[in-house]
Protein backbone atom coordinates (compact mmCIF):
# COMPACT_ATOMS: atom_id res chain seq x y z
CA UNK A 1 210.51 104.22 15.88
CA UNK A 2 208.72 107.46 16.93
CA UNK A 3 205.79 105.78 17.20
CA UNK A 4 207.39 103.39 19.60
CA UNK A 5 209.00 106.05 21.98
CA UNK A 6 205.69 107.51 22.04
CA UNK A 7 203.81 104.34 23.41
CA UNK A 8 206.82 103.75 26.12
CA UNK A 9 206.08 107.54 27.28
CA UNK A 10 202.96 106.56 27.61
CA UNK A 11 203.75 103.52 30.01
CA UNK A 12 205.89 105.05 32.10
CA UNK A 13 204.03 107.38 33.98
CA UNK A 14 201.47 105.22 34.81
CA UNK A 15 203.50 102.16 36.12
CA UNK A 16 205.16 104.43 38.39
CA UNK A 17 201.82 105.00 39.68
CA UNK A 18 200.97 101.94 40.03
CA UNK A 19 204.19 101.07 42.12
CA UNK A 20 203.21 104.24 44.62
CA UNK A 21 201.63 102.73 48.05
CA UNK A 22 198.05 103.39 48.64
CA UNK A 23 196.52 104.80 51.75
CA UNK A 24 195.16 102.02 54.27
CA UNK A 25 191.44 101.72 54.29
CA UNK A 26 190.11 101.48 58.02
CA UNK A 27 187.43 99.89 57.54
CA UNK A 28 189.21 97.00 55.54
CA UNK A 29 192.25 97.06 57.87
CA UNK A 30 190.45 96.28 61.25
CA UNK A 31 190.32 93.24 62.70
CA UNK A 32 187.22 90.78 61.84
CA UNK A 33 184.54 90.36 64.94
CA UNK A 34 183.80 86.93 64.98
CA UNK A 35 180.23 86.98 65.39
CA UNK A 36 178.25 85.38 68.56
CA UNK A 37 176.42 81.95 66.95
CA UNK A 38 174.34 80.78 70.54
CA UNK A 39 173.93 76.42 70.30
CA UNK A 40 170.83 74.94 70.11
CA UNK A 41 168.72 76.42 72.89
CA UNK A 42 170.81 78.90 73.75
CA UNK A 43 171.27 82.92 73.93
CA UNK A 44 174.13 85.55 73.34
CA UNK A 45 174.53 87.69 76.08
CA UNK A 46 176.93 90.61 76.92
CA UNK A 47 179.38 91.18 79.38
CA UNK A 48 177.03 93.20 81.73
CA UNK A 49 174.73 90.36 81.31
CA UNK A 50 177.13 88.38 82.84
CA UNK A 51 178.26 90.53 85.47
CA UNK A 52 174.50 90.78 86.50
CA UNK A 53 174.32 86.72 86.20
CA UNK A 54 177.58 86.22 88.55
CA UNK A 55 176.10 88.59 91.12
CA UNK A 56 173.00 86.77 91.09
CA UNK A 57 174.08 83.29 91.43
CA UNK A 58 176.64 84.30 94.62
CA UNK A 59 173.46 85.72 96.25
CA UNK A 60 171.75 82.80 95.36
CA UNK A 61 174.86 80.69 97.59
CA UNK A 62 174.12 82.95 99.89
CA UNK A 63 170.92 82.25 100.43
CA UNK A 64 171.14 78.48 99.90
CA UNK A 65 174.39 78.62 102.86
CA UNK A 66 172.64 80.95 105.33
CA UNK A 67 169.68 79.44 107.26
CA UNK A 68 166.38 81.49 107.38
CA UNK A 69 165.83 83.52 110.82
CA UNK A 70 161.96 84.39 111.45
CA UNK A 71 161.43 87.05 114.05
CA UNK A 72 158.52 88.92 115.55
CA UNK A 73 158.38 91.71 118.03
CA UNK A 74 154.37 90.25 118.50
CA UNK A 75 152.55 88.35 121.19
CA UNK A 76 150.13 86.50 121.49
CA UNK A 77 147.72 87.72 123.42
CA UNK A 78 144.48 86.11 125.50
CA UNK A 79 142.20 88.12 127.01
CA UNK A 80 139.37 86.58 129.01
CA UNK A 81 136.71 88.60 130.32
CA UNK A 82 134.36 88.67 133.69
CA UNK A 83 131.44 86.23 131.61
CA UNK A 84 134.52 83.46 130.65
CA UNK A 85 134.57 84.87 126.73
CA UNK A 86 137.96 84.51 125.09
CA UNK A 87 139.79 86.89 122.90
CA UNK A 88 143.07 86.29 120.62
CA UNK A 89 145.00 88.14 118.44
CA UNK A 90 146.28 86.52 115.05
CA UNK A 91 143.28 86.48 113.17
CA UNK A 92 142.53 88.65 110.32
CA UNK A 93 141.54 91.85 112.04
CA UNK A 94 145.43 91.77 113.55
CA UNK A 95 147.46 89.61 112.16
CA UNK A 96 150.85 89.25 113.69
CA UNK A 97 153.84 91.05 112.10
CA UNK A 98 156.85 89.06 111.20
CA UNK A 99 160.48 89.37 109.51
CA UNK A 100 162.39 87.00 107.44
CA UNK A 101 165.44 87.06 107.15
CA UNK A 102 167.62 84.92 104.94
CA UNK A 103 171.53 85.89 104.24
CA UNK A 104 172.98 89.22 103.93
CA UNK A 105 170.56 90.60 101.27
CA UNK A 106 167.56 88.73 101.88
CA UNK A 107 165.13 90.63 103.99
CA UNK A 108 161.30 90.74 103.89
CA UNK A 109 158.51 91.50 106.34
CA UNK A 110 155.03 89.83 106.29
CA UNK A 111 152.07 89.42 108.16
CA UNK A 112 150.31 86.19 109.07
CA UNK A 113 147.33 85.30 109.96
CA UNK A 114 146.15 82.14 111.95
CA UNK A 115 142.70 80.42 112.07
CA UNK A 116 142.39 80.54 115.91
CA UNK A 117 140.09 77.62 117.64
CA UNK A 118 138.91 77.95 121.18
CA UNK A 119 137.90 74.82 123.52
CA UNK A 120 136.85 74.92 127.01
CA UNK A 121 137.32 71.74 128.40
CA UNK A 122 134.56 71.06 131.56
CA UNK A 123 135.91 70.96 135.09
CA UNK A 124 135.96 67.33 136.01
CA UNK A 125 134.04 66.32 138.58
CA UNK A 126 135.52 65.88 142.20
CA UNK A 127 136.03 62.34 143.09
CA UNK A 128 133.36 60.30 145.26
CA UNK A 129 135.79 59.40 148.02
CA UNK A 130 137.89 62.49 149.93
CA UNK A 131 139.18 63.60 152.86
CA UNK A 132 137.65 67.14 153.92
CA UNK A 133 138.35 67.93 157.27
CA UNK A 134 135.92 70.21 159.26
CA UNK A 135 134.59 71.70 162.47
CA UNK A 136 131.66 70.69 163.67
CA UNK A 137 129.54 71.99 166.56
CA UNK A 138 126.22 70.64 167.54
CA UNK A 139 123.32 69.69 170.51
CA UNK A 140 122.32 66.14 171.14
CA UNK A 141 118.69 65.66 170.26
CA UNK A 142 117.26 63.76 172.81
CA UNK A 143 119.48 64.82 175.43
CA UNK A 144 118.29 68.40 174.51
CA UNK A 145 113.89 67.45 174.80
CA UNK A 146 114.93 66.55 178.29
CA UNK A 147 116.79 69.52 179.92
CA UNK A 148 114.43 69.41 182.35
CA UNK A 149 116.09 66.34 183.82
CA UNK A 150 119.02 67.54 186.30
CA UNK A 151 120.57 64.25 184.98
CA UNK A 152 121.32 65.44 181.40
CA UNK A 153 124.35 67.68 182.09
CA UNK A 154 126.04 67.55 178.72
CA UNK A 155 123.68 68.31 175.53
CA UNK A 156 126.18 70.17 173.35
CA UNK A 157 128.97 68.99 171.83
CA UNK A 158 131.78 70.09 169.31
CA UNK A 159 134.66 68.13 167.69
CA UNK A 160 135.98 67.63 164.01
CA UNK A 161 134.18 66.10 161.22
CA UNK A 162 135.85 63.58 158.61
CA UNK A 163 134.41 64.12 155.08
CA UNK A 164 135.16 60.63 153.21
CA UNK A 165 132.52 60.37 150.60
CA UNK A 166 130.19 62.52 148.50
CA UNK A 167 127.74 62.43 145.73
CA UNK A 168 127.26 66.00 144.06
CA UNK A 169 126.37 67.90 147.48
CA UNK A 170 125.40 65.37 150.04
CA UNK A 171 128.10 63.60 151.87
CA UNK A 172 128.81 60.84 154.50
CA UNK A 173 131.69 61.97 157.30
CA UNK A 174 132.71 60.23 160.54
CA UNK A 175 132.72 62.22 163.73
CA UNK A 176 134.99 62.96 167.04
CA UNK A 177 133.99 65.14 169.27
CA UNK A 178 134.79 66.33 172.98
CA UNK A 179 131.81 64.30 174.23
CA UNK A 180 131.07 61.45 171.53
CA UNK A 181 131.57 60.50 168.95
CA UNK A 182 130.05 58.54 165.52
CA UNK A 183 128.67 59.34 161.90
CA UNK A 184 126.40 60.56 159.60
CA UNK A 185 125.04 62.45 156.69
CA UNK A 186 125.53 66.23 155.56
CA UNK A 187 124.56 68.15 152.99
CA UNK A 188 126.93 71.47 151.39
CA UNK A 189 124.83 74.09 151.62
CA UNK A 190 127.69 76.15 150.25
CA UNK A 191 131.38 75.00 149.37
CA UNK A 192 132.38 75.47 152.78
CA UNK A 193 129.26 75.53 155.04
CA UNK A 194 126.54 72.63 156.00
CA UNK A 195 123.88 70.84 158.52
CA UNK A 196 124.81 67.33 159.55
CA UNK A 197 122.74 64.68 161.21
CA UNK A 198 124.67 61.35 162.48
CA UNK A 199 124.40 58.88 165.13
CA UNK A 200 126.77 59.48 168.76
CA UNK A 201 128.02 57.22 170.97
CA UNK A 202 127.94 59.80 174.17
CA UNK A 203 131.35 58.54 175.95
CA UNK A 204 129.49 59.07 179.79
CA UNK A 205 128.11 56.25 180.07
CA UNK A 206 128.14 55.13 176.62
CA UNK A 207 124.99 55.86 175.92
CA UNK A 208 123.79 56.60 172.27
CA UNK A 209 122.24 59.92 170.75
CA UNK A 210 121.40 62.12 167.11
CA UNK A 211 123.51 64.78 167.26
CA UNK A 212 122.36 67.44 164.93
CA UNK A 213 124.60 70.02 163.92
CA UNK A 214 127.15 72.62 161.45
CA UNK A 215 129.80 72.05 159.64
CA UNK A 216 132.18 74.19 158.42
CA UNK A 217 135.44 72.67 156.10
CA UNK A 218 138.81 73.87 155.84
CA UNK A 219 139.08 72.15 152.38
């Protein structure tokens, strides 16, 4: 019997003990993280990562939305100088400056740089048949051997000149003048300036004559 009483002292303290509650571990007591497992291909990322992601793709709307605006405070520039050479800008040594623009936050400035050609086309050459109009002012040749003749009275004569036809400087023009009138050949000394020699049908008395003289063309 004593040994029994002994035993149950022995018990009693320690179920009591056992009953007593037991401090919450913190470690245990939190909740579980469920841990990131990325598919096939795939990545984990983290919230600022997708922050940084959703920023990006708006701009990228942005951009796709918003047409692109290209400006340049350049010109182009040709400079020709007194012996016909021609000068550009745009070529390596100075490119032109530009600015792209494309959205709100889009914004770069380059420089580009063309491959510049230069042409000269000839002058074509002035049709064969024209009208020049000029001023004419001559002596008929014959008339003029015989001044000695009180007869010849008239040996000048002065009147306008119709250019029609040319090849290169020589040229064939019809004549009207205050005393005859006719045709014949000239030749352009200068673009303006010339002798002519044609045939005249002298209105007194109908009579024909060479009438040598200058030209000079308003056109």
């Amino acid at each position: 019997m004593k040994i029994l009483l002994f035993v149950v002292a022995l018990l009693v303290p320690s179920l009591a003990f056992a009953d007593e509650p037991q401090p919450a571990d913190p470690v245990q007591s939190a909740a579980p993280v469920q841990e990131c497992v990325p598919p096939p291909g795939g990545r984990c990322i983290t919230k600022e990562q997708l922050s940084d992601i959703k920023s990006a793709l708006q701009e990228l709307d942005d951009i796709h939305q918003s047409p692109a605006v290209l400006t340049t405070d350049d010109k182009i520039t040709i400079i020709q100088d007194w012996k016909g050479r021609v000068y550009t800008n745009g070529g390596q040594a100075n490119p032109i400056r530009f600015k792209l623009k494309i959205g709100k936050t889009l914004e770069r400035e380059m420089g580009m740089t063309l491959q510049t050609q230069i042409h000269y086309r000839p002058e074509p050459p002035d049709p064969m048949f024209r009208l020049r109009v000029r001023a004419q002012v001559g002596l008929f040749f014959p008339q003029a051997i015989k001044t000695l003749d009180e007869k010849q009275k008239r040996i000048f004569d002065a009147g306008i000149g119709w250019d029609f036809f040319h090849i290169d400087d020589l040229n064939a023009a019809l004549y009207t003048g205050v005393n005859s009138c006719g045709g014949g050949l000239g030749y352009d000394l200068t673009k303006n300036f010339g002798p002519y020699v044609g045939y005249s049908l002298i209105y007194d008395g109908f009579e024909s004559s060479l009438l040598a003289s200058v030209y000079f063309s308003f056109n």
